[in-house]
PDB file of N, CA and C in Angstrom:
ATOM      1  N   UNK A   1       2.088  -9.258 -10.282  1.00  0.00           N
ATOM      2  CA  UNK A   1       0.907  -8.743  -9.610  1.00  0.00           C
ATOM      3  C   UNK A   1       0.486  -7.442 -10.304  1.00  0.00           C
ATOM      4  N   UNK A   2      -0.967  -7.389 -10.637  1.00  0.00           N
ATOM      5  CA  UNK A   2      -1.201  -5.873 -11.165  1.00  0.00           C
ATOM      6  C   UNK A   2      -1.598  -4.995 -10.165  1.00  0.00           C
ATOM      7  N   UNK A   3      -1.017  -4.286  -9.967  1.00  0.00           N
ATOM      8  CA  UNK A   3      -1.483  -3.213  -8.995  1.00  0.00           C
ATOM      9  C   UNK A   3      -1.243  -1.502  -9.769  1.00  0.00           C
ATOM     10  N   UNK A   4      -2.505  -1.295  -9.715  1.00  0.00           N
ATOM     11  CA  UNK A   4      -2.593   0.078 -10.311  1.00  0.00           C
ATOM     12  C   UNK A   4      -2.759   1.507  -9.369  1.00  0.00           C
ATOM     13  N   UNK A   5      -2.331   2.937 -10.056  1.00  0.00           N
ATOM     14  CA  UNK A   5      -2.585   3.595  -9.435  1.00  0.00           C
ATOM     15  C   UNK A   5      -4.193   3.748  -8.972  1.00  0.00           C
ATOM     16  N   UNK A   6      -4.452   4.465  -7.667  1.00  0.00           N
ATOM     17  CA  UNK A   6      -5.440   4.499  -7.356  1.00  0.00           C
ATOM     18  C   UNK A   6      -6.357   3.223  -6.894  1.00  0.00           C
ATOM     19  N   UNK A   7      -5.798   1.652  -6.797  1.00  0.00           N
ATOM     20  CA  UNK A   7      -6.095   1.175  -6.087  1.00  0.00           C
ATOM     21  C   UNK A   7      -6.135   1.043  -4.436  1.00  0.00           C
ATOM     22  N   UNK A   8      -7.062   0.448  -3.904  1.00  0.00           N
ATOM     23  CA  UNK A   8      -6.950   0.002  -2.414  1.00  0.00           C
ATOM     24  C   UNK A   8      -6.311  -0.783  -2.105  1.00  0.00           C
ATOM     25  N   UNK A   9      -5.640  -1.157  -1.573  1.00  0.00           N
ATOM     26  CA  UNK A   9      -4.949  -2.637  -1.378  1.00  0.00           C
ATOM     27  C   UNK A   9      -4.868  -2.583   0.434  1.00  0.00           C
ATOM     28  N   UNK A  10      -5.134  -3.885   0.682  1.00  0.00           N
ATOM     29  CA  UNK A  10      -5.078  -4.401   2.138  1.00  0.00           C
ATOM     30  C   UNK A  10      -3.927  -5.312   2.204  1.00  0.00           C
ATOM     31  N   UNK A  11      -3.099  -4.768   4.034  1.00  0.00           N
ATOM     32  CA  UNK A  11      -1.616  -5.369   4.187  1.00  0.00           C
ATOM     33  C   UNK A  11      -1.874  -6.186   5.388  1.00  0.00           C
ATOM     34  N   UNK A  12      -0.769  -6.972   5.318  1.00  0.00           N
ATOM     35  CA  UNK A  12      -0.960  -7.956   6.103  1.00  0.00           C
ATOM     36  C   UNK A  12      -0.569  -7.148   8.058  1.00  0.00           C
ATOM     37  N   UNK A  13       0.047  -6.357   7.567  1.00  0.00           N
ATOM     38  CA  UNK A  13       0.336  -5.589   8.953  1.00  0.00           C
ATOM     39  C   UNK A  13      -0.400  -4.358   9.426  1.00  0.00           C
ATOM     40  N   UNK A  14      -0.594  -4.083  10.424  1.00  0.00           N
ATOM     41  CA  UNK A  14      -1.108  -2.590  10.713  1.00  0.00           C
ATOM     42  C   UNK A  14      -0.233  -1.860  11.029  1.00  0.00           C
ATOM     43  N   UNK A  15      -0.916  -0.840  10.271  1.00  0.00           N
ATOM     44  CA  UNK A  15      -0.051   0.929  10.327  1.00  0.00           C
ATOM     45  C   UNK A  15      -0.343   1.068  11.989  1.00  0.00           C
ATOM     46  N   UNK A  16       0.299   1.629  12.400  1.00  0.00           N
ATOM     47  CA  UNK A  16       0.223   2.328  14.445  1.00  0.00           C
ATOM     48  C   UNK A  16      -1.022   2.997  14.226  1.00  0.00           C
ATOM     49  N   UNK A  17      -1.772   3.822  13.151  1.00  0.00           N
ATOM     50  CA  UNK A  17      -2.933   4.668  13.479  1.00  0.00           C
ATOM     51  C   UNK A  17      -4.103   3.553  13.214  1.00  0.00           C
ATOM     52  N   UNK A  18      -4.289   2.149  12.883  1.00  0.00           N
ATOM     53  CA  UNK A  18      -5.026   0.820  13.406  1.00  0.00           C
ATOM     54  C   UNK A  18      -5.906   0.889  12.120  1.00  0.00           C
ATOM     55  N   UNK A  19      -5.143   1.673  11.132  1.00  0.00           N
ATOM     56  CA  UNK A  19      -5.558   0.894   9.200  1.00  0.00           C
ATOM     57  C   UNK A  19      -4.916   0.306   9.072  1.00  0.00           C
ATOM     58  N   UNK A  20      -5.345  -0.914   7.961  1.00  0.00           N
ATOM     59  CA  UNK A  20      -4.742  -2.240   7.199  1.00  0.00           C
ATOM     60  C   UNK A  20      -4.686  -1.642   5.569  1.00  0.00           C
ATOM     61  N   UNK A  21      -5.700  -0.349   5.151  1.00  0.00           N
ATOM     62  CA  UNK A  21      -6.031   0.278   4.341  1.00  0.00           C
ATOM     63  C   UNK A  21      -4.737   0.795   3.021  1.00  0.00           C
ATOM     64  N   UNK A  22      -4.771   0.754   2.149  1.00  0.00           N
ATOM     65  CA  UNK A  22      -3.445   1.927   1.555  1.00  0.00           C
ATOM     66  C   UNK A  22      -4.029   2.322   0.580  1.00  0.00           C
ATOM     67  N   UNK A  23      -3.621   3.329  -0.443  1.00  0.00           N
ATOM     68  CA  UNK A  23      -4.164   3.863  -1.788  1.00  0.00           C
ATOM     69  C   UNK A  23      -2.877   4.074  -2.087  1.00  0.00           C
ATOM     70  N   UNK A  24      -2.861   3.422  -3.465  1.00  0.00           N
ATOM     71  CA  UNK A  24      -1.582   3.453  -4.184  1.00  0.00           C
ATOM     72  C   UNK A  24      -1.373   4.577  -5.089  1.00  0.00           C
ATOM     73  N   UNK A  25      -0.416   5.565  -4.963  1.00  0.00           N
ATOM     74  CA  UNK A  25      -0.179   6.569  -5.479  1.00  0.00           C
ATOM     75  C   UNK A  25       0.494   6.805  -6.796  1.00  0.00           C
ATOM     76  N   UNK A  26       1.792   6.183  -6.912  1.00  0.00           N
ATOM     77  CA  UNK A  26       2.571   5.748  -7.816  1.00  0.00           C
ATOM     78  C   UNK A  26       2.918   4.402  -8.010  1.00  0.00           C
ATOM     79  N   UNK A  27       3.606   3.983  -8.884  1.00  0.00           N
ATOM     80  CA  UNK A  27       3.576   2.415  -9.677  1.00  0.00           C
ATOM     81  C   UNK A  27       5.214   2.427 -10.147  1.00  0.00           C
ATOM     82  N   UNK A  28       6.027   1.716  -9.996  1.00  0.00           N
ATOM     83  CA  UNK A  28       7.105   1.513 -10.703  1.00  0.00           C
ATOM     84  C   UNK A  28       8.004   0.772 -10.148  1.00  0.00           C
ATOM     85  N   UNK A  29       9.110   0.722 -10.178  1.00  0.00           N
ATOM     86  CA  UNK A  29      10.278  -0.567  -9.098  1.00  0.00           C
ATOM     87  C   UNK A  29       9.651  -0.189  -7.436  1.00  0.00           C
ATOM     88  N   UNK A  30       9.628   0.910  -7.371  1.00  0.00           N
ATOM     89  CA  UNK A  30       8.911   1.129  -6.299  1.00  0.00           C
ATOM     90  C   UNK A  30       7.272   1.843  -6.205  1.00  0.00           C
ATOM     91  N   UNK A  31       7.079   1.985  -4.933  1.00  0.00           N
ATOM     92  CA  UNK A  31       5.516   2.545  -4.798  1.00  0.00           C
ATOM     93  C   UNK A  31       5.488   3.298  -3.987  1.00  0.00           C
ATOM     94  N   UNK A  32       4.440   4.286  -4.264  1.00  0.00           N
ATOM     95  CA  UNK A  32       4.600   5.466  -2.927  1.00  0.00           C
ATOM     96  C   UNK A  32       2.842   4.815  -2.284  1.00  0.00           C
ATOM     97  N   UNK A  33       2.456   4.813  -1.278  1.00  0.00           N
ATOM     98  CA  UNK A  33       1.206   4.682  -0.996  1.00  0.00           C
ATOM     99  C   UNK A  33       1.008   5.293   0.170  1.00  0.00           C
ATOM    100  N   UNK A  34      -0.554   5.781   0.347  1.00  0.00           N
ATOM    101  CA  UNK A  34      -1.013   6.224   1.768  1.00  0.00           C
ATOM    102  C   UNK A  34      -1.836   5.789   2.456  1.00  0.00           C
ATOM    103  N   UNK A  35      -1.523   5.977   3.809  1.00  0.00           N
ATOM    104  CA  UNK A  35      -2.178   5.368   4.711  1.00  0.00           C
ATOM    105  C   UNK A  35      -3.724   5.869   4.500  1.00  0.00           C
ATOM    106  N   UNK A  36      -4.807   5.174   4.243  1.00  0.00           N
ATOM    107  CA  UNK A  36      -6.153   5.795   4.567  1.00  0.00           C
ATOM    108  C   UNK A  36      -7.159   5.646   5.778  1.00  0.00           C
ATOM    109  N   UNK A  37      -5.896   5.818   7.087  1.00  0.00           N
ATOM    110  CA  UNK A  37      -6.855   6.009   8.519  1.00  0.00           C
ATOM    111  C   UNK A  37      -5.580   7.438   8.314  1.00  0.00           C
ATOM    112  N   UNK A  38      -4.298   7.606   8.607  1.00  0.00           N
ATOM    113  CA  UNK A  38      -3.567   8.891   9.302  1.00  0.00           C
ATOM    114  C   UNK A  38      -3.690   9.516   7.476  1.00  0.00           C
ATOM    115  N   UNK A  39      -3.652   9.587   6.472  1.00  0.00           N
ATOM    116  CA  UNK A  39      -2.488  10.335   5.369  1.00  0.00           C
ATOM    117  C   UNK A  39      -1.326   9.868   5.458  1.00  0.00           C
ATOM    118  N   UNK A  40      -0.545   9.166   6.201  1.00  0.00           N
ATOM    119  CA  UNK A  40       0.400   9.023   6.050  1.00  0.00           C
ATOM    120  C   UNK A  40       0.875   8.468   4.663  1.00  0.00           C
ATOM    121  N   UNK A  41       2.112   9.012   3.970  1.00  0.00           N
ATOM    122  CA  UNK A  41       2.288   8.502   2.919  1.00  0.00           C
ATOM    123  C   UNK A  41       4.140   7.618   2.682  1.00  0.00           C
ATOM    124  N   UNK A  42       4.418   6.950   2.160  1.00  0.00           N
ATOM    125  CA  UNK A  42       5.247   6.075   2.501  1.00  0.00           C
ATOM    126  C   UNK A  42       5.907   5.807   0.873  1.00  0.00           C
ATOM    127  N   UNK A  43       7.089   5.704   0.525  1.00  0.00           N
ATOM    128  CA  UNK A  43       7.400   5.004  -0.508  1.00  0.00           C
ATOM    129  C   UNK A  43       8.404   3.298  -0.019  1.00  0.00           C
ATOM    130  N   UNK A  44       7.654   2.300  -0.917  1.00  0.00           N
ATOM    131  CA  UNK A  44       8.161   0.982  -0.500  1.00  0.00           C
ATOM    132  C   UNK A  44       8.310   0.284  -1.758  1.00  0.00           C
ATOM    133  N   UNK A  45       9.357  -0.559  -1.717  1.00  0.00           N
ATOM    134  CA  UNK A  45       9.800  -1.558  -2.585  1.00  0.00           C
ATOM    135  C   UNK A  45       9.341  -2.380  -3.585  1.00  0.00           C
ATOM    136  N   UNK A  46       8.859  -2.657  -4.645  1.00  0.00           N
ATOM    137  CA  UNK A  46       7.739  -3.117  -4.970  1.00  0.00           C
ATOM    138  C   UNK A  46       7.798  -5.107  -4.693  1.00  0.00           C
ATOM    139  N   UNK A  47       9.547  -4.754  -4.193  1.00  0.00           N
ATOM    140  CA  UNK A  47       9.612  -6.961  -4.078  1.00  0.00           C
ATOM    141  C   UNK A  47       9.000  -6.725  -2.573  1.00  0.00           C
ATOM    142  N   UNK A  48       8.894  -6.041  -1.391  1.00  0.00           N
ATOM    143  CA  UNK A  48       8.334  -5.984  -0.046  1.00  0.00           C
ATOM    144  C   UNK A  48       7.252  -5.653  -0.234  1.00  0.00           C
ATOM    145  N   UNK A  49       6.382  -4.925  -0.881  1.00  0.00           N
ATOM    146  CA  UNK A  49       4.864  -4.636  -0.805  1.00  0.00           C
ATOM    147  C   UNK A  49       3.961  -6.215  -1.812  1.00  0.00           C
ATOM    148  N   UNK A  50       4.873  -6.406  -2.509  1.00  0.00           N
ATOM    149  CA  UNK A  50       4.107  -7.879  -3.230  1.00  0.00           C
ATOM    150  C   UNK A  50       3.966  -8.844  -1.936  1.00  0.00           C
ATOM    151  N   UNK A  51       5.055  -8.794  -1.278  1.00  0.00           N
ATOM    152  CA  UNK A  51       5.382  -9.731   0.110  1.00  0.00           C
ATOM    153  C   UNK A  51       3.659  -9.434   1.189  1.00  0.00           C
ATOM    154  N   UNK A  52       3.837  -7.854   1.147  1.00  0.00           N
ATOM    155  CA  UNK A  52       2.890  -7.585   2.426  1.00  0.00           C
ATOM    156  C   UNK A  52       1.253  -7.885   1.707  1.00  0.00           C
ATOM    157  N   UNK A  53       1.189  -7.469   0.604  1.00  0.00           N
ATOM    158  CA  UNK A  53       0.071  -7.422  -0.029  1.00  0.00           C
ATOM    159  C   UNK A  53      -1.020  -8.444   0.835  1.00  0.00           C
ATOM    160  N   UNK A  54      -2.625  -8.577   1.689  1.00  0.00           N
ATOM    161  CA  UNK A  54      -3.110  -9.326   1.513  1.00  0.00           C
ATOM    162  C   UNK A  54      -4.108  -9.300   0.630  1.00  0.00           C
ATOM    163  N   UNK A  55      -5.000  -8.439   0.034  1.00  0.00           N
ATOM    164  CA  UNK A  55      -6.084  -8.185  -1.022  1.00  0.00           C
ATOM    165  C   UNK A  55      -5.703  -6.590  -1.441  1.00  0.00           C
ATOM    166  N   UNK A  56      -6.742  -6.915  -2.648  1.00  0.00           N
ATOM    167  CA  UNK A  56      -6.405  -5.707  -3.575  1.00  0.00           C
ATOM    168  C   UNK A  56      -7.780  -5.519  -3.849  1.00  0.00           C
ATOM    169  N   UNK A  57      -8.959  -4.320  -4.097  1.00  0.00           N
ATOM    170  CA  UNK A  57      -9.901  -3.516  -3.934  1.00  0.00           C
ATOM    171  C   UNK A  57     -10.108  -2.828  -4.774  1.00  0.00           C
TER     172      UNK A  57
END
């Protein structure tokens, strides 16, 4: 999957603050991304975020 920094990408789950939204921060075995309804920012797995992925933006 290509996923670059500074993309949008939409997840199949919602964050508690009721975005589907993320902006991808960093790129590598793992990913850091943030929420774009709270800031919240998160680092995740890159084999679990391929999993959650539903579109990319």
């Amino acid at each position: 999957m290509d996923i670059q920094v500074g993309n949008i990408i939409k997840l199949k789950k919602q964050h508690p603050c009721g975005s589907f939204e993320w902006e991808v921060l960093r790129v590598g075995a793992d990913f850091r991304i943030k929420c774009l309804g709270c800031g919240h920012q998160v680092m995740i797995s890159r084999k679990t975020l391929e999993k959650s992925i539903k579109g990319i933006r």
